[in-house]
N, C-alpha and C. Protein backbone atom coordinates (compact mmCIF):
# COMPACT_ATOMS: atom_id res chain seq x y z
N UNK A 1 19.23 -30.73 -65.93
CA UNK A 1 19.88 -31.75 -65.12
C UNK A 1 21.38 -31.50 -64.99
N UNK A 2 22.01 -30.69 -65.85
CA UNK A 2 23.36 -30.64 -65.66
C UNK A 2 23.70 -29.57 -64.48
N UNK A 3 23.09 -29.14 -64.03
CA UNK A 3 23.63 -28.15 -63.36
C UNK A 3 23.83 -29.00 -61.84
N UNK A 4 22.81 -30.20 -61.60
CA UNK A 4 22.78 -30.48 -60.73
C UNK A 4 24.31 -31.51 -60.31
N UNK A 5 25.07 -31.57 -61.46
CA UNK A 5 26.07 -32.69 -61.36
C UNK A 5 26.99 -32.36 -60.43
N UNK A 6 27.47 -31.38 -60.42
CA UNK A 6 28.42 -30.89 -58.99
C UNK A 6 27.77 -31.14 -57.78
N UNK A 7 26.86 -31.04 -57.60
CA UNK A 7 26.13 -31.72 -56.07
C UNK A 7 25.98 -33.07 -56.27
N UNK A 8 25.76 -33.83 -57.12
CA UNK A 8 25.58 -35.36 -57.01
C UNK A 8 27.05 -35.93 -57.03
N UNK A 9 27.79 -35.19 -57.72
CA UNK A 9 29.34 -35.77 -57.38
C UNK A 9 29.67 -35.41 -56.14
N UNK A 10 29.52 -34.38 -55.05
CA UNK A 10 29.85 -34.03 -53.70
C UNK A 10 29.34 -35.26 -53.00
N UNK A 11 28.10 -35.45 -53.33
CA UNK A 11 27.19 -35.91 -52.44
C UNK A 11 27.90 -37.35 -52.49
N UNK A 12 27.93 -38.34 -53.66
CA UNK A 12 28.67 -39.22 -53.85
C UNK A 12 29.84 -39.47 -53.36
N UNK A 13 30.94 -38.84 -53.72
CA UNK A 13 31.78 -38.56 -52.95
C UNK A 13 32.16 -38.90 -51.57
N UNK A 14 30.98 -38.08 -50.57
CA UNK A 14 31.35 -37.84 -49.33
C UNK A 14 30.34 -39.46 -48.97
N UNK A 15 30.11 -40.15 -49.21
CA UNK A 15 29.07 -41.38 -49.00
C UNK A 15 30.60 -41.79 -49.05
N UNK A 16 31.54 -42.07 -50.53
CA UNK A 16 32.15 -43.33 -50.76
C UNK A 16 33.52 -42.80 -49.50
N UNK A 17 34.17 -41.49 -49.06
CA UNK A 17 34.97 -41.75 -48.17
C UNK A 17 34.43 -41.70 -46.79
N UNK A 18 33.42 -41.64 -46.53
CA UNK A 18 33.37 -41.75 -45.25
C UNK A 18 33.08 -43.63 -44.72
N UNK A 19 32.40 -44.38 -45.90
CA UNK A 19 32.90 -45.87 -45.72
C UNK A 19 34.06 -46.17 -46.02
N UNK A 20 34.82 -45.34 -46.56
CA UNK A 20 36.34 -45.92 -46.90
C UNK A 20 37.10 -45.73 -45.23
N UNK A 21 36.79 -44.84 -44.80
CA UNK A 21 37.31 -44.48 -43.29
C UNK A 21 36.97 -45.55 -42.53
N UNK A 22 35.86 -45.80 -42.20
CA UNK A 22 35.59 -46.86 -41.32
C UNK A 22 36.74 -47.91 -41.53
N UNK A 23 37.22 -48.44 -42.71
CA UNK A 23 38.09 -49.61 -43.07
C UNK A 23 39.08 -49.08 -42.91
N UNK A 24 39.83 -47.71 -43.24
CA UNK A 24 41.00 -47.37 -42.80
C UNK A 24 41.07 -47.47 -41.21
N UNK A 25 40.12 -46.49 -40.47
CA UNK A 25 40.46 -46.62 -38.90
C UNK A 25 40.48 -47.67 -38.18
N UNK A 26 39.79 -49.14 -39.13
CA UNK A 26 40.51 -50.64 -38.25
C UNK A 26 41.73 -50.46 -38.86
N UNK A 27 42.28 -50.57 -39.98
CA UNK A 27 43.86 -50.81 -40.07
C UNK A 27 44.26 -50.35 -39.16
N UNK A 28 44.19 -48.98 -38.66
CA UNK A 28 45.58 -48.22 -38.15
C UNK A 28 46.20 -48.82 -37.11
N UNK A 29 45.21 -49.30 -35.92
CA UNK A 29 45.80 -50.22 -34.74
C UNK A 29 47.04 -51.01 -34.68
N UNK A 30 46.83 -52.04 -36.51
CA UNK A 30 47.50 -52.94 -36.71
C UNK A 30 48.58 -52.44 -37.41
N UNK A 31 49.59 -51.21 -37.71
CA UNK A 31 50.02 -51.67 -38.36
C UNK A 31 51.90 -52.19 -38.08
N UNK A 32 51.61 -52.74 -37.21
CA UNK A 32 52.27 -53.91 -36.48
C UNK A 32 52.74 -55.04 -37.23
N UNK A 33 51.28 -55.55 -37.65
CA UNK A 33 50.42 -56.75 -38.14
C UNK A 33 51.14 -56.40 -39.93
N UNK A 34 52.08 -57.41 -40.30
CA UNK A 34 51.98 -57.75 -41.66
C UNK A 34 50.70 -57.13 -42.90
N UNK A 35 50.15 -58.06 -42.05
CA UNK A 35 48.17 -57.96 -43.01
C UNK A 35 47.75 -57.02 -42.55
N UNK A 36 47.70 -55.97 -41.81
CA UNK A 36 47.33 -54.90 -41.70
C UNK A 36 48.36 -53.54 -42.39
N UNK A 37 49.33 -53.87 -42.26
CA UNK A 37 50.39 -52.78 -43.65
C UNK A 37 49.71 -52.99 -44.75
N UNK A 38 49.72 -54.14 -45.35
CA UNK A 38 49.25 -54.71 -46.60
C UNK A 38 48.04 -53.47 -47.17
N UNK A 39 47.39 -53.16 -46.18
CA UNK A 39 46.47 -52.66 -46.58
C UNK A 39 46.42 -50.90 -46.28
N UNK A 40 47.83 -51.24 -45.97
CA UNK A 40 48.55 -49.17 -46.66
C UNK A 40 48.62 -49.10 -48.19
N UNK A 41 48.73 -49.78 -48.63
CA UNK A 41 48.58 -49.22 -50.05
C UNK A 41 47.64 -48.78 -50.96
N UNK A 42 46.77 -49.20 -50.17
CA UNK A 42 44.96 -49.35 -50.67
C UNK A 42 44.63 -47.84 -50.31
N UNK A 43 45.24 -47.44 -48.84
CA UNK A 43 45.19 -46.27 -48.32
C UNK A 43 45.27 -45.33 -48.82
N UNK A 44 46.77 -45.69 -48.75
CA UNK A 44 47.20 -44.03 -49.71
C UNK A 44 46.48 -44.44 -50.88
N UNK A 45 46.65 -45.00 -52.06
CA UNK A 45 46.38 -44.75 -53.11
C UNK A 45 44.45 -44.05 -53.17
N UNK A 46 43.71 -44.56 -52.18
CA UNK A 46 42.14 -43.91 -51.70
C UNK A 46 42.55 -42.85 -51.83
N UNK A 47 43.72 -42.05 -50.61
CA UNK A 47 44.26 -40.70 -50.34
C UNK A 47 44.52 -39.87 -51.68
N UNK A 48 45.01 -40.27 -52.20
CA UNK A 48 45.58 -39.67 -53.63
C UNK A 48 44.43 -39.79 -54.79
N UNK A 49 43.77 -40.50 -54.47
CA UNK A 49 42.80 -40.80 -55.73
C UNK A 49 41.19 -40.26 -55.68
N UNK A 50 40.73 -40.20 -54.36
CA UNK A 50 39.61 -39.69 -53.28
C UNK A 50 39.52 -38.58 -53.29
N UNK A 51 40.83 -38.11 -52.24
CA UNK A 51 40.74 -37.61 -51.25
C UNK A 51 41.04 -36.21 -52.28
N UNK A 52 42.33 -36.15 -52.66
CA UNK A 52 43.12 -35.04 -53.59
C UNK A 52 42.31 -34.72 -54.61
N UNK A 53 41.65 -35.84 -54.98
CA UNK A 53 40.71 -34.76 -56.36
C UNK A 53 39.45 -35.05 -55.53
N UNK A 54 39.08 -34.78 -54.67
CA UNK A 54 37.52 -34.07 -54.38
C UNK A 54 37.99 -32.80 -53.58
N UNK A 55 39.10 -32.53 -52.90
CA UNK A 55 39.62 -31.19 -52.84
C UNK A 55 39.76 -30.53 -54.12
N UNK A 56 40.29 -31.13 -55.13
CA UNK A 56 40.58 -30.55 -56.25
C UNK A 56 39.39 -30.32 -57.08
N UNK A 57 38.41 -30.60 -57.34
CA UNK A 57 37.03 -30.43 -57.98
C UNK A 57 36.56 -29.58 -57.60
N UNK A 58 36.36 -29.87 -55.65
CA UNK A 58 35.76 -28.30 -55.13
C UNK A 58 35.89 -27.21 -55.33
N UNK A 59 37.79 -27.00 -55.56
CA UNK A 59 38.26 -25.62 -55.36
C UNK A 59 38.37 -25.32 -57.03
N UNK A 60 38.20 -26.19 -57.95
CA UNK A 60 37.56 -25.73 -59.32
C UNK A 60 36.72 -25.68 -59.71
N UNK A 61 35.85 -26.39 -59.85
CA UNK A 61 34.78 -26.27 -59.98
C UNK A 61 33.03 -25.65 -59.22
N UNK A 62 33.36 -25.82 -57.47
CA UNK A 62 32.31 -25.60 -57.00
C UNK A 62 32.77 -24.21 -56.10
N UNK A 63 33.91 -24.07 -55.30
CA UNK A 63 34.36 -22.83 -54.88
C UNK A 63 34.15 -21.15 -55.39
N UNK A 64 34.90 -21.41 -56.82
CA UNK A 64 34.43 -20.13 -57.85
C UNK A 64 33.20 -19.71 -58.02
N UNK A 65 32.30 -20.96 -58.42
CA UNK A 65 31.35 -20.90 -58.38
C UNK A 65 30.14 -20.03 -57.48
N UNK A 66 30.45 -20.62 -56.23
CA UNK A 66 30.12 -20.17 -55.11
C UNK A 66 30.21 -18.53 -55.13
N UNK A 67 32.10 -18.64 -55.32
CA UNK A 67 32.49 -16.89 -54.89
C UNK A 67 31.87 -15.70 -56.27
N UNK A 68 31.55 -16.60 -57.16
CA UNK A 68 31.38 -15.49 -58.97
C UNK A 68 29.53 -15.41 -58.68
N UNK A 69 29.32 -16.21 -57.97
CA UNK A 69 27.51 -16.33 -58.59
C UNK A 69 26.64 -16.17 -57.06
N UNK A 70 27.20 -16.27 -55.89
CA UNK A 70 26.78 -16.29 -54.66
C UNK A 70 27.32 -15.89 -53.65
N UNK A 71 27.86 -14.62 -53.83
CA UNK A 71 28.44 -14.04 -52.84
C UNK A 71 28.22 -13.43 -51.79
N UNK A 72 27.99 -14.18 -50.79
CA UNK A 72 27.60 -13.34 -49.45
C UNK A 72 29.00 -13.51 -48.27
N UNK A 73 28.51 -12.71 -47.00
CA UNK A 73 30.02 -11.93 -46.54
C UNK A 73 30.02 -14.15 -46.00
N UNK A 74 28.61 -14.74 -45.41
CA UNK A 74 28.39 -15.85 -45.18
C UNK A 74 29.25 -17.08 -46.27
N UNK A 75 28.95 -17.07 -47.48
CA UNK A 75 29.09 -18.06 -48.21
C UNK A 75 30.85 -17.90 -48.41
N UNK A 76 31.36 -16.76 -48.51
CA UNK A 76 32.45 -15.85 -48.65
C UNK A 76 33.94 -16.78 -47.67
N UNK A 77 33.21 -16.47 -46.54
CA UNK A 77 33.53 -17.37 -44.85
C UNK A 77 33.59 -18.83 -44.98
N UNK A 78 32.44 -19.36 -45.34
CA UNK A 78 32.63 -20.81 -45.60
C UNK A 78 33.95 -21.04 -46.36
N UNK A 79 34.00 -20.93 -47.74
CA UNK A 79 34.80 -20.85 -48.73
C UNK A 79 35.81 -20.97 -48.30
N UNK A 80 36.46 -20.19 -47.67
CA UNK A 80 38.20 -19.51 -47.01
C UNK A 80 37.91 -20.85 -45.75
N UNK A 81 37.17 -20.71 -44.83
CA UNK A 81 37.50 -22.05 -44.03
C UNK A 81 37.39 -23.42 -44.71
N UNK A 82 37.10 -23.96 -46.24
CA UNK A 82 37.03 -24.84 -46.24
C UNK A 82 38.39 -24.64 -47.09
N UNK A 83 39.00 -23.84 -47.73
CA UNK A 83 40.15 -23.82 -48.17
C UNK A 83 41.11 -23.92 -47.12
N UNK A 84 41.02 -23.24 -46.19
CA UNK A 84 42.11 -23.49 -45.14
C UNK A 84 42.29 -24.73 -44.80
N UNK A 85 40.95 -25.48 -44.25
CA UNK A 85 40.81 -27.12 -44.17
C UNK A 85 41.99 -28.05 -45.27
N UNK A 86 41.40 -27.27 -46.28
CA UNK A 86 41.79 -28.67 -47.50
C UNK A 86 43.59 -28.58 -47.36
N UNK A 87 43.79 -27.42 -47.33
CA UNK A 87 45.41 -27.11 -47.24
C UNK A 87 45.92 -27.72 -45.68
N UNK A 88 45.59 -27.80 -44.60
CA UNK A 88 45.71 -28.36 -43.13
C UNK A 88 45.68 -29.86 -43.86
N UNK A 89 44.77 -30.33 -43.98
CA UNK A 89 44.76 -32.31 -44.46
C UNK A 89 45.40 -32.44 -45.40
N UNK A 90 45.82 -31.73 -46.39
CA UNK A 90 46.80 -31.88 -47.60
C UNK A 90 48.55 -32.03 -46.87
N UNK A 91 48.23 -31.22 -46.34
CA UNK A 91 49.71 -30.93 -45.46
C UNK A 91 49.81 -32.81 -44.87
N UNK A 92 48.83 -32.65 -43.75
CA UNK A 92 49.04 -33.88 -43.50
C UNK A 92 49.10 -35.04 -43.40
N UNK A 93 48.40 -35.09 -44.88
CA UNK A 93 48.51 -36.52 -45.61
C UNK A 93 49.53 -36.41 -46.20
N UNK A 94 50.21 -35.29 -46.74
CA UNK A 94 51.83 -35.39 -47.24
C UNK A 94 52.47 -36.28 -46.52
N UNK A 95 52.60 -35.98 -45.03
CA UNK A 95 53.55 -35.99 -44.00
C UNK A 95 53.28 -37.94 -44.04
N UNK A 96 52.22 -37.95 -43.86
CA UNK A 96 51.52 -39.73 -43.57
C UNK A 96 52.42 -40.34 -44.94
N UNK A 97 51.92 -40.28 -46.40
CA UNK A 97 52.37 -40.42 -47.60
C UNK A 97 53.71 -40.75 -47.45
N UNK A 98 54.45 -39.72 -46.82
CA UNK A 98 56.23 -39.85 -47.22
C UNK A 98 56.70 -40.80 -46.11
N UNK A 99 55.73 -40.89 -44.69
CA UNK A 99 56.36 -42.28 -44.39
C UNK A 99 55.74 -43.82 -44.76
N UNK A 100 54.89 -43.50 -45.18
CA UNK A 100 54.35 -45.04 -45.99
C UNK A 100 54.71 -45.27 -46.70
N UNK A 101 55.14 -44.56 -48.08
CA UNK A 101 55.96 -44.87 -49.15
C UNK A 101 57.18 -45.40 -48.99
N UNK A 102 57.97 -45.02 -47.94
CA UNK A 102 59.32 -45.18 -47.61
C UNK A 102 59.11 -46.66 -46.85
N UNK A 103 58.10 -47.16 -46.36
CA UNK A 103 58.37 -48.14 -45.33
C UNK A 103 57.50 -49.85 -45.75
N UNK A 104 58.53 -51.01 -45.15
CA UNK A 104 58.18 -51.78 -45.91
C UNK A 104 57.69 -52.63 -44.47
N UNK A 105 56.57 -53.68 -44.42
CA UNK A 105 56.20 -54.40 -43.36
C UNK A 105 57.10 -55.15 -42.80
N UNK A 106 57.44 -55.88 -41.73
CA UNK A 106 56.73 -55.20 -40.78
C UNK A 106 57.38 -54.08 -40.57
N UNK A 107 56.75 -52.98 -39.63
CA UNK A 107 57.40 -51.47 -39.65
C UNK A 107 57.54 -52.01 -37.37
N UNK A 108 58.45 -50.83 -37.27
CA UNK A 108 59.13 -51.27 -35.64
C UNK A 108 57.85 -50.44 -35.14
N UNK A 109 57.14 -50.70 -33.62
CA UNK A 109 56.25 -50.10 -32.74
C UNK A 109 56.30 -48.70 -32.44
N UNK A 110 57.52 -47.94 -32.73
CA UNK A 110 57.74 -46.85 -32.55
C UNK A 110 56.94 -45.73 -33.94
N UNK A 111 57.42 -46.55 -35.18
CA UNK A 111 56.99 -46.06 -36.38
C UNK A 111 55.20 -46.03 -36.90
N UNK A 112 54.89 -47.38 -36.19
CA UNK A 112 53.60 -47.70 -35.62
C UNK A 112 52.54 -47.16 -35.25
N UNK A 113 52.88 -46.92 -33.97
CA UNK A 113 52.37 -45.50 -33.18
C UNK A 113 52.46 -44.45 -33.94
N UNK A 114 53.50 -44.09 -34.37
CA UNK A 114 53.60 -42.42 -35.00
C UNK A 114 52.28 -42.75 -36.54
N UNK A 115 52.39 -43.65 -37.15
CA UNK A 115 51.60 -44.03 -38.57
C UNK A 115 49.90 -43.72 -37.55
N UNK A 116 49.59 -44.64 -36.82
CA UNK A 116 48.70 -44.36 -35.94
C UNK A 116 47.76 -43.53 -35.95
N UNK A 117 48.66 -42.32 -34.89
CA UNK A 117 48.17 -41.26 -34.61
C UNK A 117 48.27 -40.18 -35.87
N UNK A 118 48.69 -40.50 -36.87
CA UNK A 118 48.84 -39.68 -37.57
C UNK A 118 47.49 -39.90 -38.71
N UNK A 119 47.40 -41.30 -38.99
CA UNK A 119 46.00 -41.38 -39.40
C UNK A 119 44.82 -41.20 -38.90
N UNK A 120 44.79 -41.46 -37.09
CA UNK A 120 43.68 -41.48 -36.49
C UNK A 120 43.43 -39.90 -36.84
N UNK A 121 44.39 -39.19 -36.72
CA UNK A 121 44.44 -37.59 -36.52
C UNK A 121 43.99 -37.47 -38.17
N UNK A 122 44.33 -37.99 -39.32
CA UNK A 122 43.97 -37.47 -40.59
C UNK A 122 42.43 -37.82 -40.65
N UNK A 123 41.80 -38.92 -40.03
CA UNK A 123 40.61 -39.37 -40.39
C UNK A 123 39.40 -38.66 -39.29
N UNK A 124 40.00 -37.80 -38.16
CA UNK A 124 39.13 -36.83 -37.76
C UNK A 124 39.09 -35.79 -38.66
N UNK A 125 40.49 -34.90 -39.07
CA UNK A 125 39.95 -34.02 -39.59
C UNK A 125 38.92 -33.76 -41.13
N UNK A 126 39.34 -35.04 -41.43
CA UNK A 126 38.38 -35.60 -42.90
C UNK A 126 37.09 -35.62 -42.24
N UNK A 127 36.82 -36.75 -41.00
CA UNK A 127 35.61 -36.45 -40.91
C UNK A 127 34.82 -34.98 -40.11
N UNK A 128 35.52 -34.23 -39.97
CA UNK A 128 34.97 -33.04 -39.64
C UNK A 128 34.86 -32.51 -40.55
N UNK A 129 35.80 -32.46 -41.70
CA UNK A 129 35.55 -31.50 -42.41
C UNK A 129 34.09 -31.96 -43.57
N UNK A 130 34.13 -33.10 -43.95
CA UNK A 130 33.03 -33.69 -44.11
C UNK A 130 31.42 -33.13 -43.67
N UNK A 131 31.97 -33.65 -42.59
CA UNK A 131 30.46 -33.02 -41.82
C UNK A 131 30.39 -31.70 -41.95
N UNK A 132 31.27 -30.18 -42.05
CA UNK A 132 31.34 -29.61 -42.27
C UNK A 132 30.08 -28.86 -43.85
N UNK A 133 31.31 -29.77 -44.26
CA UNK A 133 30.42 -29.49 -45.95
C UNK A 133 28.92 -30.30 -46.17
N UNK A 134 28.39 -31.09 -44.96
CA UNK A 134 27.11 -31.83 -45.44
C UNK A 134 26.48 -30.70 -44.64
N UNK A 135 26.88 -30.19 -43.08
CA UNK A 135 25.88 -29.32 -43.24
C UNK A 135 26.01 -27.87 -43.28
N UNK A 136 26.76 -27.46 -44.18
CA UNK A 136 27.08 -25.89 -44.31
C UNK A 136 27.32 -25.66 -46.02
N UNK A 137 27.97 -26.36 -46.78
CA UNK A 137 27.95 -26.26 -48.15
C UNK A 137 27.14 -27.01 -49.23
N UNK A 138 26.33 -28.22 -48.80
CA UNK A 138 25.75 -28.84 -49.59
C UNK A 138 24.15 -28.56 -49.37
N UNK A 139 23.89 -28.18 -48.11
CA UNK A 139 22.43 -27.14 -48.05
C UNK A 139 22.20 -25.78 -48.83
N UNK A 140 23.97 -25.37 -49.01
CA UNK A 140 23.59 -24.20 -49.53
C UNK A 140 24.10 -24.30 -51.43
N UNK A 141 23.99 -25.39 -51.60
CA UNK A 141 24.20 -25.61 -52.70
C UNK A 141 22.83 -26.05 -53.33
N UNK A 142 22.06 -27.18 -52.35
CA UNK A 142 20.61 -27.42 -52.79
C UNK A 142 20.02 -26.20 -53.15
N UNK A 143 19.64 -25.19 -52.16
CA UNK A 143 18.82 -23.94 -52.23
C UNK A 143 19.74 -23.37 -53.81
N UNK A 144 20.49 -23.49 -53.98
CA UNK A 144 20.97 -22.32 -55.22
C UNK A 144 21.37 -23.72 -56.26
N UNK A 145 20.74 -24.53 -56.50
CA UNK A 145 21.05 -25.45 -57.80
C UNK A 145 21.50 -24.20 -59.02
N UNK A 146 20.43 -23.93 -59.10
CA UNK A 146 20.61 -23.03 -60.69
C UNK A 146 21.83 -22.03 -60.93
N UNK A 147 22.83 -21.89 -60.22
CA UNK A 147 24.10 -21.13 -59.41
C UNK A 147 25.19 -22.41 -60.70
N UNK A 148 25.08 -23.29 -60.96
CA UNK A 148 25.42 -24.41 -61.98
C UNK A 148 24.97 -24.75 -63.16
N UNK A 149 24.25 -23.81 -63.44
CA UNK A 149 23.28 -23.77 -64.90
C UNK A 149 24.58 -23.14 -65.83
N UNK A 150 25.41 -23.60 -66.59
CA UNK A 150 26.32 -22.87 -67.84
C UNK A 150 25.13 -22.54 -69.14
C-alpha cells in the first residue's frame, strides 16, 4: 500500500484545488468589493500552502521517480513540460503575491483589473496544467504503481 501514496496524494490534491478555484474565480470580479478583498488572503495563503508544495512534492518526490525508474524519450518530455509549467505559474503567482501583500481594501479599479486578469490568467494555467497531469501523468503513474515500491 505504500507505494501507492504518491498517487493518492496527487489525486487528492488536484480534487481539493480545482474546488478551491471555482471560489477563487468568483472573487476576482469583485475585488472592488471590500468583501471580496477579504477573501485575498484565503487566496494567497491556498497559493502558498496548495499550490507551492504540490509543485514541490512532484518535483521531489514523483518527478525523479519517474526520470530514475521510468525512463522513456515519452515520460522524459512530460517531465521537462511539467517543470517548465510549474516554473511559468510560480513566476506568476510571485508577481499576483507581491501585489496582494502590498495592498489594503478597498484597492482603486485600475489595480482591480490588473489583480483580475492576473488571477483569471493564474487559474487557467493551473487549470490546464491540472488537466494536463490527470490525463498524461496520473495514467501513467496508475500503469507503473510499483515504480513507488522503496
Amino acid at each position: 500500500m505504500e507505494h501507492i501514496e504518491p498517487l493518492i496524494r496527487l489525486v487528492k490534491d488536484h480534487e481539493n484545488i480545482s474546488e478551491f478555484l471555482e471560489g477563487v474565480e468568483q472573487a476576482m470580479g469583485f475585488l472592488h468589493d471590500e468583501e471580496a478583498w477579504k477573501k485575498i488572503k484565503p487566496i494567497e495563503k491556498f497559493f502558498l500552502r496548495h499550490i507551492i508544495y504540490h509543485f514541490e512534492f512532484e518535483e521531489k518526490n514523483v518527478f525523479p521517480v519517474i526520470l530514475s525508474k521510468l525512463a522513456t524519450l515519452e515520460s522524459i518530455k512530460l517531465i521537462l513540460e511539467l517543470q517548465k509549467e510549474h516554473g511559468f505559474i510560480l513566476t506568476k503567482l510571485w508577481e499576483f503575491l507581491s501585489i496582494t501583500s502590498k495592498k489594503i481594501a478597498p484597492v482603486d479599479r485600475e489595480t482591480s483589473a490588473k489583480l483580475n486578469c492576473m488571477g483569471r490568467n493564474i487559474i487557467h494555467l493551473l487549470l490546464t496544467h491540472a488537466s494536463k497531469e490527470d490525463d498524461k501523468l496520473l495514467p501513467l503513474l496508475e500503469e507503473n504503481k510499483e515504480i513507488f515500491d522503496f
